[in-house]
C-alpha atoms as a PDB file:
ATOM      1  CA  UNK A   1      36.848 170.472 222.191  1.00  0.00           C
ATOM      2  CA  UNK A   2      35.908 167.570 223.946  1.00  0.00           C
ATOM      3  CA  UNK A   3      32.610 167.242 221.478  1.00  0.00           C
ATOM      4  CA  UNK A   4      34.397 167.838 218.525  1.00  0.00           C
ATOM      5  CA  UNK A   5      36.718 164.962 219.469  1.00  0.00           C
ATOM      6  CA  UNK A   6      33.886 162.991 220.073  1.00  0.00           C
ATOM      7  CA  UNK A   7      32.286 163.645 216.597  1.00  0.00           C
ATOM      8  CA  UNK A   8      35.568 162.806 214.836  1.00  0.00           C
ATOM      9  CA  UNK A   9      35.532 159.640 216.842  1.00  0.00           C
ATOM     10  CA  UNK A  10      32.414 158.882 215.555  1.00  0.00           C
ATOM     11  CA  UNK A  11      33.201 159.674 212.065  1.00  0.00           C
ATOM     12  CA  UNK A  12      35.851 157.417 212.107  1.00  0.00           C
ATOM     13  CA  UNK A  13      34.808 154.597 213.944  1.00  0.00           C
ATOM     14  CA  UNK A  14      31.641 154.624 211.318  1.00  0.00           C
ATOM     15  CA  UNK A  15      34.566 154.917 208.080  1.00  0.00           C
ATOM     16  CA  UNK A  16      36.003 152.376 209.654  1.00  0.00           C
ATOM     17  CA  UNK A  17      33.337 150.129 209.756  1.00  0.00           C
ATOM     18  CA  UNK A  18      31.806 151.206 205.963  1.00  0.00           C
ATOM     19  CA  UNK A  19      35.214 150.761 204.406  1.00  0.00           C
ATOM     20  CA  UNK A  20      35.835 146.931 206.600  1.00  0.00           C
ATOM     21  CA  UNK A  21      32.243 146.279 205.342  1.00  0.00           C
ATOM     22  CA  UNK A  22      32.905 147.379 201.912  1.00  0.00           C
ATOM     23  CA  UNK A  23      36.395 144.980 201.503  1.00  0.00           C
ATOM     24  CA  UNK A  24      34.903 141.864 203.718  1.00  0.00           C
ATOM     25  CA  UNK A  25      32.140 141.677 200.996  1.00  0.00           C
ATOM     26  CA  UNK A  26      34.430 142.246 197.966  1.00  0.00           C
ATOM     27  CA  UNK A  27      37.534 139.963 199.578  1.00  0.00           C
ATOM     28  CA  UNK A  28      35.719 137.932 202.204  1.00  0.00           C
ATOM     29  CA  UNK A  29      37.557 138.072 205.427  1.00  0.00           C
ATOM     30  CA  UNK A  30      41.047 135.872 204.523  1.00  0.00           C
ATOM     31  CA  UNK A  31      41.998 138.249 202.327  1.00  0.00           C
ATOM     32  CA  UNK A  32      41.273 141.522 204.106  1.00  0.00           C
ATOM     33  CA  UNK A  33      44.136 142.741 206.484  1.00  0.00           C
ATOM     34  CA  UNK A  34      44.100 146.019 208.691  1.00  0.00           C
ATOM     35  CA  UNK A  35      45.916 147.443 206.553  1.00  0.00           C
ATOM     36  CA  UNK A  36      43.826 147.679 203.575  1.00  0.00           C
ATOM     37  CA  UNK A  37      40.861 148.064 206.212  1.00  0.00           C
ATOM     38  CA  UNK A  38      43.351 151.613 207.514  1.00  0.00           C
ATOM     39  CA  UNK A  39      43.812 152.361 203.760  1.00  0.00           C
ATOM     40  CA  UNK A  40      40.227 152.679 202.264  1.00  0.00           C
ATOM     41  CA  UNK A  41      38.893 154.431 205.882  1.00  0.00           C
ATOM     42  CA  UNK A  42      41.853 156.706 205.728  1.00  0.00           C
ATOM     43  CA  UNK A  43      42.316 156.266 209.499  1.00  0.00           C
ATOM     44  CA  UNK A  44      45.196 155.097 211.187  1.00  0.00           C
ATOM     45  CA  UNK A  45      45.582 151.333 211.773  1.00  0.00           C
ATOM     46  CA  UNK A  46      46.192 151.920 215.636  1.00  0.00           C
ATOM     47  CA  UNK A  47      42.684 153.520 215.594  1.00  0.00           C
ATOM     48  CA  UNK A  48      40.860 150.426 214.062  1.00  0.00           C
ATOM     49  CA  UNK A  49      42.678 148.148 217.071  1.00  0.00           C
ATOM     50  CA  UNK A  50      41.507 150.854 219.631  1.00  0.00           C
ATOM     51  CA  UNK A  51      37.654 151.161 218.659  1.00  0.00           C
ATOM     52  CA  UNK A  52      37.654 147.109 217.053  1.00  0.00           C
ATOM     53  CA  UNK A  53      40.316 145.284 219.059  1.00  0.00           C
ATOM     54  CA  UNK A  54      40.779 142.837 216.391  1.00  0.00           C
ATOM     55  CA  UNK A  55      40.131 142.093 212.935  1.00  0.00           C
ATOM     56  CA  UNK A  56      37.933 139.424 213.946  1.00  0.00           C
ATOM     57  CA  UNK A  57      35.912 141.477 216.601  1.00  0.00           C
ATOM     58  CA  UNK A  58      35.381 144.131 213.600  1.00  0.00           C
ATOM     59  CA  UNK A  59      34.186 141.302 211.813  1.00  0.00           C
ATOM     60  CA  UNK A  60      31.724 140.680 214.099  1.00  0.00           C
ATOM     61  CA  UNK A  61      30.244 144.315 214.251  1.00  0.00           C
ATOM     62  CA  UNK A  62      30.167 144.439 211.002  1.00  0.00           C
ATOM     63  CA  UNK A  63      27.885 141.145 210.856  1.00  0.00           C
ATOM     64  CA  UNK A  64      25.777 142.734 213.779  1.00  0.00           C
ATOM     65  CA  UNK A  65      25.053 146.277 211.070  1.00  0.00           C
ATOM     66  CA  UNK A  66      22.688 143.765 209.365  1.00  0.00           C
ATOM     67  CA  UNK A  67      19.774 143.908 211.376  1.00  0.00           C
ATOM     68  CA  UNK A  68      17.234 140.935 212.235  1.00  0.00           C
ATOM     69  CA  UNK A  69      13.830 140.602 209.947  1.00  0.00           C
ATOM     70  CA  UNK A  70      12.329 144.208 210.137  1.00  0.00           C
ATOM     71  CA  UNK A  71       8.766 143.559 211.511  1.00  0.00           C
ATOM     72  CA  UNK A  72       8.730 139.851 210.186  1.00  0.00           C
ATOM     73  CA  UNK A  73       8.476 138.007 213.075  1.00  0.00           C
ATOM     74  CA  UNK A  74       6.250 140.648 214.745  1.00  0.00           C
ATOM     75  CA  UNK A  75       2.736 138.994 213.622  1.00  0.00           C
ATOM     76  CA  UNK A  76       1.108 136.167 215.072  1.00  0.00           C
ATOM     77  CA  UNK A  77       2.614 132.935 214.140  1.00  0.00           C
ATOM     78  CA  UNK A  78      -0.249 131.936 211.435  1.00  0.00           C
ATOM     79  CA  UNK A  79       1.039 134.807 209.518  1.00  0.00           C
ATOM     80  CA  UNK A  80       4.942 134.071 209.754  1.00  0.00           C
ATOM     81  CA  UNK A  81       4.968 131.551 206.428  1.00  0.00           C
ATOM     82  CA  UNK A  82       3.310 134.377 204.714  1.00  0.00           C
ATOM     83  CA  UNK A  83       5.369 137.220 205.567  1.00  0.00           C
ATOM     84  CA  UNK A  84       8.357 134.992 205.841  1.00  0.00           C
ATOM     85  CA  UNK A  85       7.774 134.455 202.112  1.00  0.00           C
ATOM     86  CA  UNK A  86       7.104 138.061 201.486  1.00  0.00           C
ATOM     87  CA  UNK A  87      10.737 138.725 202.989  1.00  0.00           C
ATOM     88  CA  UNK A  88      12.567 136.526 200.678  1.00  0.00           C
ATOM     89  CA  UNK A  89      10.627 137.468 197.555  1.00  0.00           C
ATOM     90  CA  UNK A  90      11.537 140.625 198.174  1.00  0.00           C
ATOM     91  CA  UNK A  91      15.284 139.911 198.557  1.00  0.00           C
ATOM     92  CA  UNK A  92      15.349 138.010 195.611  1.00  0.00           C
ATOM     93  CA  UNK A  93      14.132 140.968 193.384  1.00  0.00           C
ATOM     94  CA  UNK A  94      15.714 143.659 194.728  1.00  0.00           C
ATOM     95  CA  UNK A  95      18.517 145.161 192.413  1.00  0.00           C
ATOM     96  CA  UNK A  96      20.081 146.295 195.839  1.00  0.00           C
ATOM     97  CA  UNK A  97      22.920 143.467 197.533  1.00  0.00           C
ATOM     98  CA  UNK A  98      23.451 143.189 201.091  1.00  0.00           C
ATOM     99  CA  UNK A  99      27.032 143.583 201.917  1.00  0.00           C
ATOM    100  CA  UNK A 100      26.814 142.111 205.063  1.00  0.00           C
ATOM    101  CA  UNK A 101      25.310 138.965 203.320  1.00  0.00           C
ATOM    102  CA  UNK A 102      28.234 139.111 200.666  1.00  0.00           C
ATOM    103  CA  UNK A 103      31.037 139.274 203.468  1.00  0.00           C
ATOM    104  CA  UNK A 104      29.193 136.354 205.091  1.00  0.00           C
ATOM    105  CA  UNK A 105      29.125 133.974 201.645  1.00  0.00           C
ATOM    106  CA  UNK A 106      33.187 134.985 201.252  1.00  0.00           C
ATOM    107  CA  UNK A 107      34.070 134.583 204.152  1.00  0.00           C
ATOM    108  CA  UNK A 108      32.171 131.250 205.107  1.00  0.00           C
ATOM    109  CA  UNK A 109      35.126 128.946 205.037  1.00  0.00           C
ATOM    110  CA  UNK A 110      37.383 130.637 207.236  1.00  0.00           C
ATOM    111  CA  UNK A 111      37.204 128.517 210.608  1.00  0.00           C
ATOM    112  CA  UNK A 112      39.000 131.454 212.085  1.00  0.00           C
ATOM    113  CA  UNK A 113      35.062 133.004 212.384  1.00  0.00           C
ATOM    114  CA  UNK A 114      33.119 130.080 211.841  1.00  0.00           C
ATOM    115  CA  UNK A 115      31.661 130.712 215.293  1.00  0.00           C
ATOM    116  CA  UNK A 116      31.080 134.479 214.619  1.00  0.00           C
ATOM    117  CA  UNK A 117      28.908 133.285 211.548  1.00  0.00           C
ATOM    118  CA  UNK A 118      27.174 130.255 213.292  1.00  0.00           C
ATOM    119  CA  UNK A 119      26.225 133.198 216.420  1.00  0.00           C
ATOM    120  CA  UNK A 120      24.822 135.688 214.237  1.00  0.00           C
ATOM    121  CA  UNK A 121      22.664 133.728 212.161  1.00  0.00           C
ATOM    122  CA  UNK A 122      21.466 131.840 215.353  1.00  0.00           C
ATOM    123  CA  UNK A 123      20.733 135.453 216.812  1.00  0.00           C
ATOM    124  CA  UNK A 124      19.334 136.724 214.116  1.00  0.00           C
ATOM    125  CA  UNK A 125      17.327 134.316 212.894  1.00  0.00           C
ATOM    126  CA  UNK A 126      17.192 131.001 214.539  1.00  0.00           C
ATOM    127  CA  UNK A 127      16.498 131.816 217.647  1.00  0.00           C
ATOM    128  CA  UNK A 128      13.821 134.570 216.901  1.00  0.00           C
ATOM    129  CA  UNK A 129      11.870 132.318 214.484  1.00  0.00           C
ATOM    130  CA  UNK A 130      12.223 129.198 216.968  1.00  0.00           C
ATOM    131  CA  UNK A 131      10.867 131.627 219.984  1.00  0.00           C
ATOM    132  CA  UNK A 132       7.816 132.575 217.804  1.00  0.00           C
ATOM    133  CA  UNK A 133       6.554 128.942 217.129  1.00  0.00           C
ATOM    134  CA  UNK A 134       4.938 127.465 219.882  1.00  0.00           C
ATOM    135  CA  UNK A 135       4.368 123.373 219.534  1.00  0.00           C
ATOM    136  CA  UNK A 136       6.694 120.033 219.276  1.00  0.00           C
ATOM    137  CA  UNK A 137       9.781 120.629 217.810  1.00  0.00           C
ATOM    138  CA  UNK A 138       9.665 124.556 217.025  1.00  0.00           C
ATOM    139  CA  UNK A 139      13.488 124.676 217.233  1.00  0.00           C
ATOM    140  CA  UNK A 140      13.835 121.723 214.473  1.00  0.00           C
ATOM    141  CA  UNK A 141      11.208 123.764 212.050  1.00  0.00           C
ATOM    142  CA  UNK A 142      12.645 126.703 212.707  1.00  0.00           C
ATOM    143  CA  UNK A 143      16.288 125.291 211.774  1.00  0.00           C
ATOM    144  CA  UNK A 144      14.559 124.517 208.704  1.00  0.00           C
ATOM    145  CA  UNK A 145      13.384 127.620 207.274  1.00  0.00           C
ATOM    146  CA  UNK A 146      16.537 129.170 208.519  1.00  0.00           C
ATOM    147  CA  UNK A 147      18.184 127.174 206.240  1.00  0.00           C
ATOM    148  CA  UNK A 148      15.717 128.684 203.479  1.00  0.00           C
ATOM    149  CA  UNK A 149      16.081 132.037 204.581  1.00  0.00           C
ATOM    150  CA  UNK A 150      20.364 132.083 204.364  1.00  0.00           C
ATOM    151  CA  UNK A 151      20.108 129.686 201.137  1.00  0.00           C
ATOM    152  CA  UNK A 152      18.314 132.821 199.706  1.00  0.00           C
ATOM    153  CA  UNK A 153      20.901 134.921 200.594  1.00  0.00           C
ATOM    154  CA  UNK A 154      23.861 132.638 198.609  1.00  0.00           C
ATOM    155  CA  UNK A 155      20.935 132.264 196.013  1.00  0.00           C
ATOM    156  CA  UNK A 156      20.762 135.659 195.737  1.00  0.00           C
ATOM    157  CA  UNK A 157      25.172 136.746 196.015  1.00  0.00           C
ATOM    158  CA  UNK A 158      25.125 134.282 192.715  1.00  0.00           C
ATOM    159  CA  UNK A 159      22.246 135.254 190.642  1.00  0.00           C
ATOM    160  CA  UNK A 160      21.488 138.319 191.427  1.00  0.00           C
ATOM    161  CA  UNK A 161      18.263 139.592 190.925  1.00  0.00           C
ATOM    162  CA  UNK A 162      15.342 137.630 189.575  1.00  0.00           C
ATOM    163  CA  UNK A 163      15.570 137.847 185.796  1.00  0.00           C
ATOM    164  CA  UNK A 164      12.216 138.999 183.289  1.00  0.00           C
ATOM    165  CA  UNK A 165      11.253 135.603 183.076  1.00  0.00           C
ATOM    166  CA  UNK A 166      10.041 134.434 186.319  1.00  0.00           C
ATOM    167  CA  UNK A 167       7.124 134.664 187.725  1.00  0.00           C
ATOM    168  CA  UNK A 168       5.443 137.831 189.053  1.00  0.00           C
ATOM    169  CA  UNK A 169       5.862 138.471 192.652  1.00  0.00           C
ATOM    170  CA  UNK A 170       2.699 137.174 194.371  1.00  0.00           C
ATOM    171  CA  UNK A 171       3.852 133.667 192.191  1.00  0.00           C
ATOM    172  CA  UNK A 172       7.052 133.245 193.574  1.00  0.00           C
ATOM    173  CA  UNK A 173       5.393 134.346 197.050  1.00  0.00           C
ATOM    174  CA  UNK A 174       2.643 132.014 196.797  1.00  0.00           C
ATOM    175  CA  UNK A 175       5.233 129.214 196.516  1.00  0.00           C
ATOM    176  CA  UNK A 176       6.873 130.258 199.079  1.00  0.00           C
ATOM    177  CA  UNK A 177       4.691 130.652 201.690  1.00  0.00           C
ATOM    178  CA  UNK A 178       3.325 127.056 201.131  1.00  0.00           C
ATOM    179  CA  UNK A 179       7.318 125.768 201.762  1.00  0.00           C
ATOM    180  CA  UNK A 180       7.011 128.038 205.187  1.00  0.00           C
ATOM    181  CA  UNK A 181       3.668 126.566 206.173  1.00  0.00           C
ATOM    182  CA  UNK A 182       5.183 123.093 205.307  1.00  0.00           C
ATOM    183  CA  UNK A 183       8.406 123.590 207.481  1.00  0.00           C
ATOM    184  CA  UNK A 184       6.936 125.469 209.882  1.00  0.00           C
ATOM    185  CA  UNK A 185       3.765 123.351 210.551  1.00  0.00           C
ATOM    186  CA  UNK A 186       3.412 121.307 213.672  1.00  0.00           C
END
């Protein structure tokens, strides 16, 4: 009993947080309540407060389901402009859109989670990027190509894929590993 209880815990915590993910990208976060959150799970609204606390908190663990750069920032540091670049080229093609990234760009203006924003992009990137570069000012260059790296993302929630027309992909990563050498230089 007690394991089948905790596999329908499970199951519903994780509908839960695929259905909040789901409406914070579509919505953005001012216009999702618990509610709707209960609704599209199909799981009562008292469960969502017991497993989340709060709207907010689910917020957050829905940011945290996006995971840092996968293997990026595991190479030496001469190699971080080049597979930095590799990253975001890749982004920019792929036909698939991070929801996580969506519910970020909706939900950017609410100063309700602000914070919640300004933590995870400072955990997931900032602070990873600014550990790996060793010299003056590594937390200035790495605020820098941060700022690349999440402009990509809005780039990306507005245009969608690259279109026919641009440049194949070791172009556009070309280009951009010379912007990550230039931001990230010493």
């Amino acid at each position: 009993m007690d394991e089948t209880r905790q596999r329908d815990r499970e199951g519903t915590r994780r509908r839960i947080l695929d259905a909040a993910r789901r409406l914070f990208a579509d919505l953005g976060y001012d216009q999702v309540t618990m509610r709707l959150i209960a609704a599209e799970a199909d799981a009562n609204i008292a469960l969502i407060n017991r497993y989340f606390g709060s709207k907010r908190e689910l917020f957050a663990e829905v940011l945290a389901m996006q995971g840092r750069f996968p293997g990026v920032l595991d190479f030496p540091e001469e190699e971080l402009p080049r597979r930095l670049a590799e990253y975001i080229a890749e982004r920019l093609r792929s036909d698939q859109t991070s929801p996580v990234m969506a519910a970020l760009i909706r939900s950017s203006n609410c100063p309700e989670i602000h914070d919640l924003i300004r933590d995870r992009v400072s955990s997931a990137i900032l602070e990873p990027l600014s550990a790996r570069l060793s010299g003056p000012d590594a937390a200035f260059r790495a605020r820098i190509a941060t700022a690349l790296i999440t402009g990509n993302g809005t780039m990306r929630q507005l245009y969608g894929p690259e279109s026919s027309d641009v440049p194949d992909r070791e172009a556009v990563i070309a280009r951009l590993t010379a912007v990550f050498e230039a931001c990230l230089s010493q």
